[in-house]
N, C-alpha and C. Protein backbone atom coordinates (compact mmCIF):
# COMPACT_ATOMS: atom_id res chain seq x y z
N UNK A 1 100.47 39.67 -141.23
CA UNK A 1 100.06 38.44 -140.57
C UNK A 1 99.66 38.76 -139.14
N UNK A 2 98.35 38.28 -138.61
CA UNK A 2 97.79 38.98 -137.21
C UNK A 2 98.12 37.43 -136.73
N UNK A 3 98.12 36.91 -135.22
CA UNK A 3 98.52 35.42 -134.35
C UNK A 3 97.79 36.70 -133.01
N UNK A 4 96.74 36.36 -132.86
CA UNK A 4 96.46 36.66 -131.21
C UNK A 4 97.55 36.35 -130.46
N UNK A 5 98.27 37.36 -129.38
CA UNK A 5 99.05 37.47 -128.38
C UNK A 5 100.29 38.53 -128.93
N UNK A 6 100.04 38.31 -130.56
CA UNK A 6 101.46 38.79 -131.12
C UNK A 6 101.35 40.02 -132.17
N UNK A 7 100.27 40.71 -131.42
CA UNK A 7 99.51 41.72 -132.17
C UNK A 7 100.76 43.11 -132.71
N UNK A 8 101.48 42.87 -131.63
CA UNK A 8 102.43 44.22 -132.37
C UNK A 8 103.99 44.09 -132.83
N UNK A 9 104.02 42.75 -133.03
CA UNK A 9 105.24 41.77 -133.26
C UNK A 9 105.09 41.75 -135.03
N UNK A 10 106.07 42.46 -135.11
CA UNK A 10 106.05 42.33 -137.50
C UNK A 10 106.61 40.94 -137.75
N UNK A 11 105.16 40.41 -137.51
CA UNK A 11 105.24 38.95 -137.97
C UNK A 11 105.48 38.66 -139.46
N UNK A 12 106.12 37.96 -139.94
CA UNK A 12 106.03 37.78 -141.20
C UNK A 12 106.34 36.09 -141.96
N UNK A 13 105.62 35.87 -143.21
CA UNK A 13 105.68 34.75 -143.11
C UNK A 13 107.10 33.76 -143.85
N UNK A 14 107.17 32.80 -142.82
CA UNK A 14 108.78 32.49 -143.06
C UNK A 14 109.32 30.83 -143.65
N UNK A 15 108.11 30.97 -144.10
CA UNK A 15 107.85 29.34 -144.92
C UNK A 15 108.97 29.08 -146.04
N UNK A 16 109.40 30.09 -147.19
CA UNK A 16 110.56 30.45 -148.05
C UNK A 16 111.71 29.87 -147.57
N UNK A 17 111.86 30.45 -145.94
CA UNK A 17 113.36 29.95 -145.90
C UNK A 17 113.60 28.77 -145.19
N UNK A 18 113.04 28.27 -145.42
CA UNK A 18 113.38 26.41 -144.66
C UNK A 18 114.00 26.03 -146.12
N UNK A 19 113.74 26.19 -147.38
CA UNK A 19 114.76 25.77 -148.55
C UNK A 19 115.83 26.41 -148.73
N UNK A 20 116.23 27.33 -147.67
CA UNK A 20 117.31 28.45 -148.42
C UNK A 20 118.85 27.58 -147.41
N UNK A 21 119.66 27.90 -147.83
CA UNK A 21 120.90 27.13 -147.50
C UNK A 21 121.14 27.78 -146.07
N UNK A 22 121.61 27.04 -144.75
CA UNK A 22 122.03 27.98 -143.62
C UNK A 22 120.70 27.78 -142.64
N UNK A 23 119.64 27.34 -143.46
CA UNK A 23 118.65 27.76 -142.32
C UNK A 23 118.28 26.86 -141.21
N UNK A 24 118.77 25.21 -141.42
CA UNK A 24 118.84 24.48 -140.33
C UNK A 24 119.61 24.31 -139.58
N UNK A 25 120.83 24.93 -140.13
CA UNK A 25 121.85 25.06 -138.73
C UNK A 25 121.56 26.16 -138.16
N UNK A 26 121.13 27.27 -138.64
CA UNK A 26 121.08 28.57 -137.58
C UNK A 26 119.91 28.29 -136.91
N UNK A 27 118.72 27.41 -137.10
CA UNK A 27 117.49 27.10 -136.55
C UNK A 27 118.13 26.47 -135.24
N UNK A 28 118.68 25.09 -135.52
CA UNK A 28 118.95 24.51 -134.45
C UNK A 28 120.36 25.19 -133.69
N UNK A 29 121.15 26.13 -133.68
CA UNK A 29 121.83 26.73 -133.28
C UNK A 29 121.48 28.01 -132.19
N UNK A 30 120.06 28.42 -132.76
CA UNK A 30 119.55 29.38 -132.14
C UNK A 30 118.29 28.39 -130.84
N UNK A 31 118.00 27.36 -131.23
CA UNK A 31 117.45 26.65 -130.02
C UNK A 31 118.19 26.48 -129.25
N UNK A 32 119.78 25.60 -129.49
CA UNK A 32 120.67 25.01 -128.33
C UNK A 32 122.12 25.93 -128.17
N UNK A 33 121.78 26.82 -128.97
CA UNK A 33 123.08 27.95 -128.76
C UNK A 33 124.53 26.98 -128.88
N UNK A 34 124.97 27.79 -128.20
CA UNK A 34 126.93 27.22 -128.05
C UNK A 34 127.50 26.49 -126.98
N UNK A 35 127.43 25.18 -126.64
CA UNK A 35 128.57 24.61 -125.79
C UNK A 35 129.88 24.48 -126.11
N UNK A 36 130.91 23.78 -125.02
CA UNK A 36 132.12 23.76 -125.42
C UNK A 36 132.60 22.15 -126.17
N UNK A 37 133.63 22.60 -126.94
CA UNK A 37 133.75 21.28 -127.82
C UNK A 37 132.97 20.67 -128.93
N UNK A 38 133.00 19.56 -128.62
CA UNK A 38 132.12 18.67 -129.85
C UNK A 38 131.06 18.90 -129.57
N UNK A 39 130.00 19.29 -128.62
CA UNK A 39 128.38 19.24 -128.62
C UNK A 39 128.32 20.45 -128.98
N UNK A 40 128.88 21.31 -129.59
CA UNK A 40 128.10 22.89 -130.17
C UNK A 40 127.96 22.23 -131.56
N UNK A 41 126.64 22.64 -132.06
CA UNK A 41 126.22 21.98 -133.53
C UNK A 41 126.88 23.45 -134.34
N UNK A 42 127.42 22.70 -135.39
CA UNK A 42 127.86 23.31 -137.02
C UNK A 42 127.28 23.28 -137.67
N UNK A 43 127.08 24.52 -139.15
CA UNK A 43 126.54 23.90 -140.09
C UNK A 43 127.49 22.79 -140.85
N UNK A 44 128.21 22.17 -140.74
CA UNK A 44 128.64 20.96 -141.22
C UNK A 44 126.90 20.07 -140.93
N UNK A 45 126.73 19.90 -140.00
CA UNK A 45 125.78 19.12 -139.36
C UNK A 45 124.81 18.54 -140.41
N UNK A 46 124.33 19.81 -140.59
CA UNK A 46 123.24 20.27 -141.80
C UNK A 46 123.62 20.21 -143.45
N UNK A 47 124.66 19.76 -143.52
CA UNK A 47 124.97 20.51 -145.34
C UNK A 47 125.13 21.65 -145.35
N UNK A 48 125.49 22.82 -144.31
CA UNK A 48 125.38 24.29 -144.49
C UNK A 48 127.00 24.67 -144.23
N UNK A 49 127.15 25.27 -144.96
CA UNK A 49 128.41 26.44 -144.67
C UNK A 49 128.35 27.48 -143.87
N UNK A 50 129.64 28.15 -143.17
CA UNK A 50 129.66 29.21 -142.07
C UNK A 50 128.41 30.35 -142.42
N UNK A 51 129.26 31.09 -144.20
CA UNK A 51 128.52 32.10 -144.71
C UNK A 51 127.51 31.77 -145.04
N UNK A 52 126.44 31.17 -145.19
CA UNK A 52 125.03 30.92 -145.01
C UNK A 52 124.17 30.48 -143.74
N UNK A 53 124.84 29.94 -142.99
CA UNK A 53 124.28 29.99 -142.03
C UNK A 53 123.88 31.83 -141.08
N UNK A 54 125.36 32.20 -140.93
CA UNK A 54 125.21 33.58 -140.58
C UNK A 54 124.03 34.32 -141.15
N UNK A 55 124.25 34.36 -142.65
CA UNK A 55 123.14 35.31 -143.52
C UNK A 55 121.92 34.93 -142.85
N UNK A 56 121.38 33.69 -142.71
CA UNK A 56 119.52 33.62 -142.37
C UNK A 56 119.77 33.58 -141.00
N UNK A 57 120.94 33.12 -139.78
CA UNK A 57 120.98 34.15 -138.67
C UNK A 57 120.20 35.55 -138.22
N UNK A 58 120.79 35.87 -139.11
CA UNK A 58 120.34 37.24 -138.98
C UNK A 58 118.83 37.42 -139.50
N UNK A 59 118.84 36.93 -140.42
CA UNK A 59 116.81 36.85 -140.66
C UNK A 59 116.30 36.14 -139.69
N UNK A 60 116.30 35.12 -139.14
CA UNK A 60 115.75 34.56 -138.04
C UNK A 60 115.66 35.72 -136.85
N UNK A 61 116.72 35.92 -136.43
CA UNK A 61 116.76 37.13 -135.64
C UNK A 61 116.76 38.22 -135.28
N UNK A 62 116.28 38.79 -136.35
CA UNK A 62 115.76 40.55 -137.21
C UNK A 62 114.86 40.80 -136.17
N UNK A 63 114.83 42.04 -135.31
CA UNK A 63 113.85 42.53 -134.93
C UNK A 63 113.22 43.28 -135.45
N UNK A 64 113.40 43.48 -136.94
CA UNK A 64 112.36 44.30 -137.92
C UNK A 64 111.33 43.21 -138.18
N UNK A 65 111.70 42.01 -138.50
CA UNK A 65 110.94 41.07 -139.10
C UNK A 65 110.90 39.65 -138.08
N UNK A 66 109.81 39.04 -137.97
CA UNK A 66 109.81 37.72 -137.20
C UNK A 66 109.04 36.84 -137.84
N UNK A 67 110.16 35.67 -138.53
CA UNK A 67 109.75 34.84 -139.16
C UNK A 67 108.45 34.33 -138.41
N UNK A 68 107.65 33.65 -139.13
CA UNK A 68 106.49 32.88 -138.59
C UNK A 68 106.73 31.71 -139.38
N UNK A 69 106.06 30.27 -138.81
CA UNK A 69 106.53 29.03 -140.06
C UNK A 69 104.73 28.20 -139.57
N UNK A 70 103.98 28.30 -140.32
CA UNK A 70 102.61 27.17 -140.42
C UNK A 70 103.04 26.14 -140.55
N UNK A 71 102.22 25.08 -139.44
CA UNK A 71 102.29 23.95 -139.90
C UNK A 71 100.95 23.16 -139.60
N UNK A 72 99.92 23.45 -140.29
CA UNK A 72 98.62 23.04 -140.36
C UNK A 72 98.21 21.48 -140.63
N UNK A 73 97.53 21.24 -139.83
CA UNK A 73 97.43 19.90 -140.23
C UNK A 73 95.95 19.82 -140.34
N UNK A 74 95.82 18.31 -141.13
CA UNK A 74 94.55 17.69 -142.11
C UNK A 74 93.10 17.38 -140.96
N UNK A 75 93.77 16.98 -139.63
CA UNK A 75 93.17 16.68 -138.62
C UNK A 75 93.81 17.11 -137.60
N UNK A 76 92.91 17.17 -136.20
CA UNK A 76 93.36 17.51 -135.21
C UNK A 76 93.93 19.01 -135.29
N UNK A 77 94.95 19.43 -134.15
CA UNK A 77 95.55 20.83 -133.94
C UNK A 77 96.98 20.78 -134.95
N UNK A 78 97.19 21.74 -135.57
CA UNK A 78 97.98 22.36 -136.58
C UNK A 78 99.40 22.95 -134.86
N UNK A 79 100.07 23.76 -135.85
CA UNK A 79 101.20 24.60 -134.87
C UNK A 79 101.59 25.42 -135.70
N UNK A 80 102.26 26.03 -135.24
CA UNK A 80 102.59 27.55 -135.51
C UNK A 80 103.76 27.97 -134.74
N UNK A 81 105.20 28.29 -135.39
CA UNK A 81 106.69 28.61 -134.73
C UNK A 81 106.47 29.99 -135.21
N UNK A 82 106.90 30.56 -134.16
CA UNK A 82 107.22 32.04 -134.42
C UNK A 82 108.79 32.33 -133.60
N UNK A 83 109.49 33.26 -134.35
CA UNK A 83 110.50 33.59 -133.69
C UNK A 83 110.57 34.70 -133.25
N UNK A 84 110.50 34.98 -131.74
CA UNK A 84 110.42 36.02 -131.09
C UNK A 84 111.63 36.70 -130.82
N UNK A 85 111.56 37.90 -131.73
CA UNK A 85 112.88 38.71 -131.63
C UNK A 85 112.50 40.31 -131.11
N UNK A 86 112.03 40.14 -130.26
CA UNK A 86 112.12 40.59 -129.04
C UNK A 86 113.76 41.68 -128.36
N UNK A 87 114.38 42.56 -128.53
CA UNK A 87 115.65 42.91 -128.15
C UNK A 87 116.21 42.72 -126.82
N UNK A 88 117.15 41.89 -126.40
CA UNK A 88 117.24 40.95 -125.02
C UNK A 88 116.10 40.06 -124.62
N UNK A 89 115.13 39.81 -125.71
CA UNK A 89 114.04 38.92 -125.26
C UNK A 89 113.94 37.83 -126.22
N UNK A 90 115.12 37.54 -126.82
CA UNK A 90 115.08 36.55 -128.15
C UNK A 90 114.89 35.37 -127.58
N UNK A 91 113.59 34.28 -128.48
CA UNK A 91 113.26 33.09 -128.22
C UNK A 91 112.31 32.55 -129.33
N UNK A 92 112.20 31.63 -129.52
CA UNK A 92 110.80 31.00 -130.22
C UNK A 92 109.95 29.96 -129.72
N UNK A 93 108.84 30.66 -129.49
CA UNK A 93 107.40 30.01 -129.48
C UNK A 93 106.66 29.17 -130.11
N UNK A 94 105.85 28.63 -129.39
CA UNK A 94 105.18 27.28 -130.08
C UNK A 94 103.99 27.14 -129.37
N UNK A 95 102.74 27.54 -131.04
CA UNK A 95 101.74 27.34 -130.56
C UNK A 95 100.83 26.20 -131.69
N UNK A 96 99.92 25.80 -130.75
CA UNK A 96 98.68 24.86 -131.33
C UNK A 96 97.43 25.47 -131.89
N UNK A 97 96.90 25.07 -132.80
CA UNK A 97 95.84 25.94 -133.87
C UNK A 97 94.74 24.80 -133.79
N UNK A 98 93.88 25.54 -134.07
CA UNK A 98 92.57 24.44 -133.82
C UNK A 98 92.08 25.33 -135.15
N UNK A 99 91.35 24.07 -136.39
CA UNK A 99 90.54 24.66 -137.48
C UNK A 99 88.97 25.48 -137.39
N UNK A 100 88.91 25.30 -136.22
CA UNK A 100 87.46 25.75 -135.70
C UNK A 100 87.54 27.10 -134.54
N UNK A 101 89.12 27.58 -134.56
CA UNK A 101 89.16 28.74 -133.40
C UNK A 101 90.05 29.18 -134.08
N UNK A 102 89.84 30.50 -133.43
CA UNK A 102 90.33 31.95 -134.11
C UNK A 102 92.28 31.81 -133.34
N UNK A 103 92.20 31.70 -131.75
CA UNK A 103 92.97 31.72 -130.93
C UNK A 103 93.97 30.64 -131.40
N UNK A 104 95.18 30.52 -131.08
CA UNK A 104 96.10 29.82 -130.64
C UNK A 104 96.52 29.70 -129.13
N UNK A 105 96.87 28.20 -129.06
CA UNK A 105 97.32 27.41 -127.69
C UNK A 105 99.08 27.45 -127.51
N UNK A 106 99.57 28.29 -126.69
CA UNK A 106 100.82 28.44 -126.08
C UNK A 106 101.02 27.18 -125.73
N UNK A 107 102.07 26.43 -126.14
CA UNK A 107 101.99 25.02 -125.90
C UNK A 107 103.40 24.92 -125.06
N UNK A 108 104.55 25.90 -125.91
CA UNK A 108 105.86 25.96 -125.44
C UNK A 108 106.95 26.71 -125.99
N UNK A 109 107.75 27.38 -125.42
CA UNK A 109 108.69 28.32 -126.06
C UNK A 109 110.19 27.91 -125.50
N UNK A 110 111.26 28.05 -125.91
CA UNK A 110 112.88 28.06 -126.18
C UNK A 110 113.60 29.13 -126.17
N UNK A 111 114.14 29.83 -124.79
CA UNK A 111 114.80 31.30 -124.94
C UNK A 111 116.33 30.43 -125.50
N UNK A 112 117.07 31.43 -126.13
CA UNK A 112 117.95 30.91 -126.97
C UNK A 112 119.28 30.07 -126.19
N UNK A 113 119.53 28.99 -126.43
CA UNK A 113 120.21 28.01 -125.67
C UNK A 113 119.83 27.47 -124.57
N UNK A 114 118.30 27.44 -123.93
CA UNK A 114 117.85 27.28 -122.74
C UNK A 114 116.82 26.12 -123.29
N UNK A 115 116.71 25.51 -122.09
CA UNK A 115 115.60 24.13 -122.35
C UNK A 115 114.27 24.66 -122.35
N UNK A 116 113.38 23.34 -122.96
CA UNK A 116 112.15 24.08 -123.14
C UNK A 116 110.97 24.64 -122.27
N UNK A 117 110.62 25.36 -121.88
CA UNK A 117 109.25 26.20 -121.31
C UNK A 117 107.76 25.42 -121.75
N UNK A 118 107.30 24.94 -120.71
CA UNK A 118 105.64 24.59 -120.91
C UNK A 118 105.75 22.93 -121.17
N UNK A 119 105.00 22.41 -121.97
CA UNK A 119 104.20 21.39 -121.88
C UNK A 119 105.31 20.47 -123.04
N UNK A 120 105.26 21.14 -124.01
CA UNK A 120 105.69 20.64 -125.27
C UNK A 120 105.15 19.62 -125.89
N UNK A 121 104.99 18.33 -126.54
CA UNK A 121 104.38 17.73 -127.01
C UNK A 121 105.22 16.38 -127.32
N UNK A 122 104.09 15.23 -126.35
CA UNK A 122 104.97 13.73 -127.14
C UNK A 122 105.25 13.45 -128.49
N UNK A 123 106.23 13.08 -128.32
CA UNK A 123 106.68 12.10 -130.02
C UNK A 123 105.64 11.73 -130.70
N UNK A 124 104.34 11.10 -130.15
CA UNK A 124 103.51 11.04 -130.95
C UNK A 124 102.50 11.55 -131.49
N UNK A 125 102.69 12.54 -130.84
CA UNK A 125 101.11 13.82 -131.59
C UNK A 125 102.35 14.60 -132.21
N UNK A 126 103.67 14.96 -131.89
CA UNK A 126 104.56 15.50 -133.14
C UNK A 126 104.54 14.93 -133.96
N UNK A 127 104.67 13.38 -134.24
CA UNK A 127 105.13 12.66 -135.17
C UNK A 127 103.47 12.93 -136.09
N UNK A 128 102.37 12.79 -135.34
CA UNK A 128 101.32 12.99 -136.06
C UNK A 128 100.98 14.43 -137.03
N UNK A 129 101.31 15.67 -136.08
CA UNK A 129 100.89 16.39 -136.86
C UNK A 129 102.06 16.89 -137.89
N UNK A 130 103.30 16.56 -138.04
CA UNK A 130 104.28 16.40 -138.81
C UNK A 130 104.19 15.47 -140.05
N UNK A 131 103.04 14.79 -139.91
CA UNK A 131 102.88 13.36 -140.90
C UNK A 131 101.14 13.60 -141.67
N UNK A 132 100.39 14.77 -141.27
CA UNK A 132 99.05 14.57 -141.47
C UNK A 132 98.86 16.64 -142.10
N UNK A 133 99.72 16.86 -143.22
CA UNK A 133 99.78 18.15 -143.74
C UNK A 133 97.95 18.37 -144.13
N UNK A 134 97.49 19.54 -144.16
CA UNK A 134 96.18 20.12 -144.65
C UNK A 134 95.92 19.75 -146.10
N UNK A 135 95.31 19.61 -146.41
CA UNK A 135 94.84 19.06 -147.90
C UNK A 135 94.39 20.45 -148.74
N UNK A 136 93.95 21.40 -147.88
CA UNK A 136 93.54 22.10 -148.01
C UNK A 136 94.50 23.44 -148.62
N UNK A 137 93.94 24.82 -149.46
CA UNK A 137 94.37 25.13 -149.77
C UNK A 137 95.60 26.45 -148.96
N UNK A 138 95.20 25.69 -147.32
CA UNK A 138 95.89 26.37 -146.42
C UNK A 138 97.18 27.07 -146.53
N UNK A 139 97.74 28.46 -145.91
CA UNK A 139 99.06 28.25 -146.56
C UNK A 139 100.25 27.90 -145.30
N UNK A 140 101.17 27.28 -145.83
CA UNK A 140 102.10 26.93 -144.50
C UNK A 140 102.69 25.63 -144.96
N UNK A 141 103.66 25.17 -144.14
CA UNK A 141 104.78 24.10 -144.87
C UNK A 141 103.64 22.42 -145.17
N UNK A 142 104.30 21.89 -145.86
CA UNK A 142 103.24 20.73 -145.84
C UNK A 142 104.20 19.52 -146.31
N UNK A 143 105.87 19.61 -146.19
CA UNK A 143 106.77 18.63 -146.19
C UNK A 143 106.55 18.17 -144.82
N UNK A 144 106.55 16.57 -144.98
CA UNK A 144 106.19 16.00 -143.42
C UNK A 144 107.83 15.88 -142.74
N UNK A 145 109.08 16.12 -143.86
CA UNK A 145 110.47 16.15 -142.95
C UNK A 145 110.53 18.11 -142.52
N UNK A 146 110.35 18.60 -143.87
CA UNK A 146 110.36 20.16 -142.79
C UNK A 146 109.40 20.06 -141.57
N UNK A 147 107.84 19.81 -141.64
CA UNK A 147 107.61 19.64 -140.40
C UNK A 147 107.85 19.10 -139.61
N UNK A 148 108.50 17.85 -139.69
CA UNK A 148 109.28 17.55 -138.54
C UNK A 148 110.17 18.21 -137.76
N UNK A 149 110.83 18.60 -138.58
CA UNK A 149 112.19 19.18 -137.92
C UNK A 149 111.91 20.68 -137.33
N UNK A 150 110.75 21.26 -138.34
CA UNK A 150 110.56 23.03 -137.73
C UNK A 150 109.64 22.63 -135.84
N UNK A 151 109.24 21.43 -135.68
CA UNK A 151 108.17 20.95 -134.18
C UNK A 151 109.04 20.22 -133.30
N UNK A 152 110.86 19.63 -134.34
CA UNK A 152 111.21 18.47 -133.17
C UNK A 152 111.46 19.97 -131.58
N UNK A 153 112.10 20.66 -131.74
CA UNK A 153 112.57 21.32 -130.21
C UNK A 153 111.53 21.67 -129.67
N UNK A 154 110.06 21.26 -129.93
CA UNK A 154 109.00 21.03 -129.14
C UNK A 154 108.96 19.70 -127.97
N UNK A 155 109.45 18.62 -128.27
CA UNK A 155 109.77 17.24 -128.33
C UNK A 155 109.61 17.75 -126.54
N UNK A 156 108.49 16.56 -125.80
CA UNK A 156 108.82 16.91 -124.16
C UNK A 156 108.96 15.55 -123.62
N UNK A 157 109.89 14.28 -124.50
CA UNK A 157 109.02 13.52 -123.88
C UNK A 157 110.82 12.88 -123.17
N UNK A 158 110.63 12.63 -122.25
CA UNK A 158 112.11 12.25 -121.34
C UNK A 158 113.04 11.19 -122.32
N UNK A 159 112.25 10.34 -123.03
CA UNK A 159 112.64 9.03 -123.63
C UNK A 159 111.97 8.79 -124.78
N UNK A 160 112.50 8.42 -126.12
CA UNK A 160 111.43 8.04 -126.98
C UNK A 160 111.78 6.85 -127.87
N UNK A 161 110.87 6.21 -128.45
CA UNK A 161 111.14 4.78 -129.12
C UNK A 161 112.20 4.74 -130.00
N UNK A 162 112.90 3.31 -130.20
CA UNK A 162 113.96 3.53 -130.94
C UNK A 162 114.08 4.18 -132.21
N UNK A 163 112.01 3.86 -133.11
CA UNK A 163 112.38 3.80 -134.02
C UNK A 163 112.51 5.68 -134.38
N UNK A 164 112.71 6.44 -133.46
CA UNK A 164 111.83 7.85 -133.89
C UNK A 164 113.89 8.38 -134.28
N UNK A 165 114.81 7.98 -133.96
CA UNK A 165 116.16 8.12 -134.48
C UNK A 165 116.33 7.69 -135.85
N UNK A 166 116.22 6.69 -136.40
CA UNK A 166 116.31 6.58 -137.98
C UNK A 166 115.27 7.64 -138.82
N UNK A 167 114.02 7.96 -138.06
CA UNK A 167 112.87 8.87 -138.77
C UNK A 167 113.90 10.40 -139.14
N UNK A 168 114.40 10.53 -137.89
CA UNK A 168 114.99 11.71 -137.82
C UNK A 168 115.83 12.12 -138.87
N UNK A 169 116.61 11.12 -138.53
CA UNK A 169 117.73 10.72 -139.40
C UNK A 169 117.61 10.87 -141.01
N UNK A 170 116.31 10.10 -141.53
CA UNK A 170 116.06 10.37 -143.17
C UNK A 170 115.05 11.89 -143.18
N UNK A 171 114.69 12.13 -141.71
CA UNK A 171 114.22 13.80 -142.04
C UNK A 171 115.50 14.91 -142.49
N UNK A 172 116.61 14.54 -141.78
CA UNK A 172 118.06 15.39 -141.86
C UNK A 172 118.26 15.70 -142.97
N UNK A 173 118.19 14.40 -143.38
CA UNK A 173 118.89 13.61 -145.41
C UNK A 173 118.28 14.41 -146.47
N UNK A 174 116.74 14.43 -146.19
CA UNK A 174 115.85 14.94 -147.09
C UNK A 174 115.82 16.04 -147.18
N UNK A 175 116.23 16.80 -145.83
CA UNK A 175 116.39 18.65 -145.66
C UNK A 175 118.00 18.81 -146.19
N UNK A 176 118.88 18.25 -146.19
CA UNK A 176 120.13 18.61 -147.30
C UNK A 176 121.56 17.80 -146.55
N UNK A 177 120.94 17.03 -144.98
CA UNK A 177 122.35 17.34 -144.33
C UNK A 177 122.77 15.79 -145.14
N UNK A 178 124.18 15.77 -144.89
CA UNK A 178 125.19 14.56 -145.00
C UNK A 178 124.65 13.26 -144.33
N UNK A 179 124.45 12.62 -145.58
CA UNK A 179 123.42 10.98 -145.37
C UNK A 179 124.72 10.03 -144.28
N UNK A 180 125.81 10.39 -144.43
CA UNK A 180 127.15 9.52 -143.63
C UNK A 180 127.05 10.53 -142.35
N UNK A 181 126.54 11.01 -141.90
CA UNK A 181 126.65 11.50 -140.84
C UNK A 181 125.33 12.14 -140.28
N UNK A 182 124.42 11.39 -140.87
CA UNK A 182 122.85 12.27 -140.42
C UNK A 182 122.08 11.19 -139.28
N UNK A 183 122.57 10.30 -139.06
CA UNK A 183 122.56 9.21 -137.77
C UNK A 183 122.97 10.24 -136.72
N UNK A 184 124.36 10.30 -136.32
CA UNK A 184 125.25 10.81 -135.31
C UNK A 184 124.62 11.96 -135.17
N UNK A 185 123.96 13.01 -135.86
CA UNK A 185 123.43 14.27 -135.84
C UNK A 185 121.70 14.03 -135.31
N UNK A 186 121.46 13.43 -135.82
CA UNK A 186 120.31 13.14 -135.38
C UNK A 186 120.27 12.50 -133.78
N UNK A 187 121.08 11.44 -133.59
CA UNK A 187 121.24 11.31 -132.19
C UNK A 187 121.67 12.38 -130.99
N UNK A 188 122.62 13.38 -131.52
CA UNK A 188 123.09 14.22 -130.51
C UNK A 188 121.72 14.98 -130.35
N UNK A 189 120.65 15.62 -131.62
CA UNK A 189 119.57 16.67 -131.41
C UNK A 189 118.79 15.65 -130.19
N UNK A 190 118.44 14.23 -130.71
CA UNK A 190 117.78 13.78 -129.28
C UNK A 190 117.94 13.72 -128.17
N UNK A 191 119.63 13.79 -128.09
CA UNK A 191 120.19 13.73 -126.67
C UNK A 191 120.03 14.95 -126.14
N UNK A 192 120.11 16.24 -126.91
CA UNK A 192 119.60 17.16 -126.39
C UNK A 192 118.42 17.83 -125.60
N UNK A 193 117.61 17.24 -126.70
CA UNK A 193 116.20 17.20 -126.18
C UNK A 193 115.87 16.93 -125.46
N UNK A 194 116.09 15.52 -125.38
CA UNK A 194 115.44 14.79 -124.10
C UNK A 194 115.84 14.77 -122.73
N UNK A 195 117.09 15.98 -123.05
CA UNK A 195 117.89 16.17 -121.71
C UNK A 195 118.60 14.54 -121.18
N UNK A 196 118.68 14.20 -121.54
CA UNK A 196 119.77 12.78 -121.37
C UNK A 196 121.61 13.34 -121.04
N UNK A 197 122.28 12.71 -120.30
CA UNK A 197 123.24 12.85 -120.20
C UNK A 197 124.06 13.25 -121.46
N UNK A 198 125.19 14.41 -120.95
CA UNK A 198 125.72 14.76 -122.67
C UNK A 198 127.01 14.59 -122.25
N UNK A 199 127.46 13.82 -121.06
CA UNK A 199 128.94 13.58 -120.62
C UNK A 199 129.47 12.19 -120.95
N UNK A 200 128.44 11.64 -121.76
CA UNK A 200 129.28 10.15 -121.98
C UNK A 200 130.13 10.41 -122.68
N UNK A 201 131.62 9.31 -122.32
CA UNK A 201 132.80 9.84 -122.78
C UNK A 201 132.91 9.15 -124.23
N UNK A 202 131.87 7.67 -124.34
CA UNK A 202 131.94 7.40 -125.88
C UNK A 202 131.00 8.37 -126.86
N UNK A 203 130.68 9.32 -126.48
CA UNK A 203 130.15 9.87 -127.56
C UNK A 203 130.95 10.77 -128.50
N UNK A 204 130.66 10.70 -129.62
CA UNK A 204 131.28 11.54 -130.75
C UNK A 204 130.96 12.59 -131.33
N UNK A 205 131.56 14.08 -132.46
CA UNK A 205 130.67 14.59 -133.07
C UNK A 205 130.09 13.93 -133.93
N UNK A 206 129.18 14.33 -134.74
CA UNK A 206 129.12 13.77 -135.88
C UNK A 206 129.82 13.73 -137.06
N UNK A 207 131.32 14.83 -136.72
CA UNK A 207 131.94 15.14 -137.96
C UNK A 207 133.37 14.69 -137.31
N UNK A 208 133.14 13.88 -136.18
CA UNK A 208 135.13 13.15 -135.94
C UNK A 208 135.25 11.89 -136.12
N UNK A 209 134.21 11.26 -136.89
CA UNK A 209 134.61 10.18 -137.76
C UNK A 209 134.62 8.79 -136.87
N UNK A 210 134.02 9.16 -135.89
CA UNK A 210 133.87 8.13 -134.76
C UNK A 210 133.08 6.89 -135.37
């Protein structure tokens, strides 16, 4: 797989493991890393167990191999996650694809537990190109909840409408996590995101039954 910029990076393509068990908690684990207490995400979160999460850990973060994940869309600019495993340079990137150019657009990248780098993209051109898969015989994910979820830690926008928390929420459900607790999970990833206060004292995990 050649991506202009990432010419000597053993890209490889990593579309397979968004169904494999482990891979959305170590995804979102490797964006927001480890705090103390209740805001470090589990695979509880996700439907995932310790030992699966670890296993695609380590594929995510192989410096033999760097997942790549397509997410092409029908109109407008497509994206493209790559995970840059890099040795002391681990992060993942996020770029924009145009059907008419060779190049990709550096839009924004995530060194591991650190907020996001660059521009990133409102809720609503995510929500769009997450909702508008290629028709075409392109190859790359074309679930509009995997794409959601492989573009949300793109998310730049300070604040976003109420309704984009329940969206989330049945994106969680549909990727495997716990329907009784995919609200509360879904709210903490926004609070993250959007960099919003994470010291309110009524907040809960999603797994203490609050």
């Amino acid at each position: 797989m050649l991506i202009q910029g990432y010419e000597d990076g053993p890209l490889v393509a990593g579309e397979s493991l968004t169904t494999r068990p482990g891979f959305w908690s170590s995804y979102f684990h490797r964006i927001f890393g480890d705090e103390p207490g209740d805001a470090r995400p589990v695979p509880e979160w996700f439907g995932d167990d310790a030992a699966d999460t670890d296993a695609l850990s380590e594929v995510l973060c192989s410096p033999e191999h760097w997942p790549v994940f397509r997410v092409p869309a029908a109109s407008g600019p497509g994206a493209v996650v790559i995970c840059r495993n890099m040795p002391g340079e681990y992060g993942v990137d996020y770029l924009l694809t145009q059907p008419d150019r060779r190049d990709a657009e550096p839009v924004g990248s995530r060194e591991d537990g650190s907020g996001l780098s660059g521009t990133g993209l409102t809720w609503d051109r995510l929500e769009h190109i997450a909702d508008t898969p290629s028709s075409s015989a392109a190859e790359g994910v074309e679930d509009p909840s995997v794409r959601l979820l492989l573009l949300l830690p793109l998310l730049g926008d300070a604040e976003v409408p109420e309704a984009v928390e329940p969206r989330l929420s049945a994106a969680l459900v549909s990727a495997g996590a716990p329907r009784d607790t995919a609200s509360d999970t879904a709210e903490h990833l926004l609070t993250r995101l959007t960099d919003r206060s994470r010291h309110d004292p009524d907040w809960a995990s999603p797994l203490s039954g609050a």
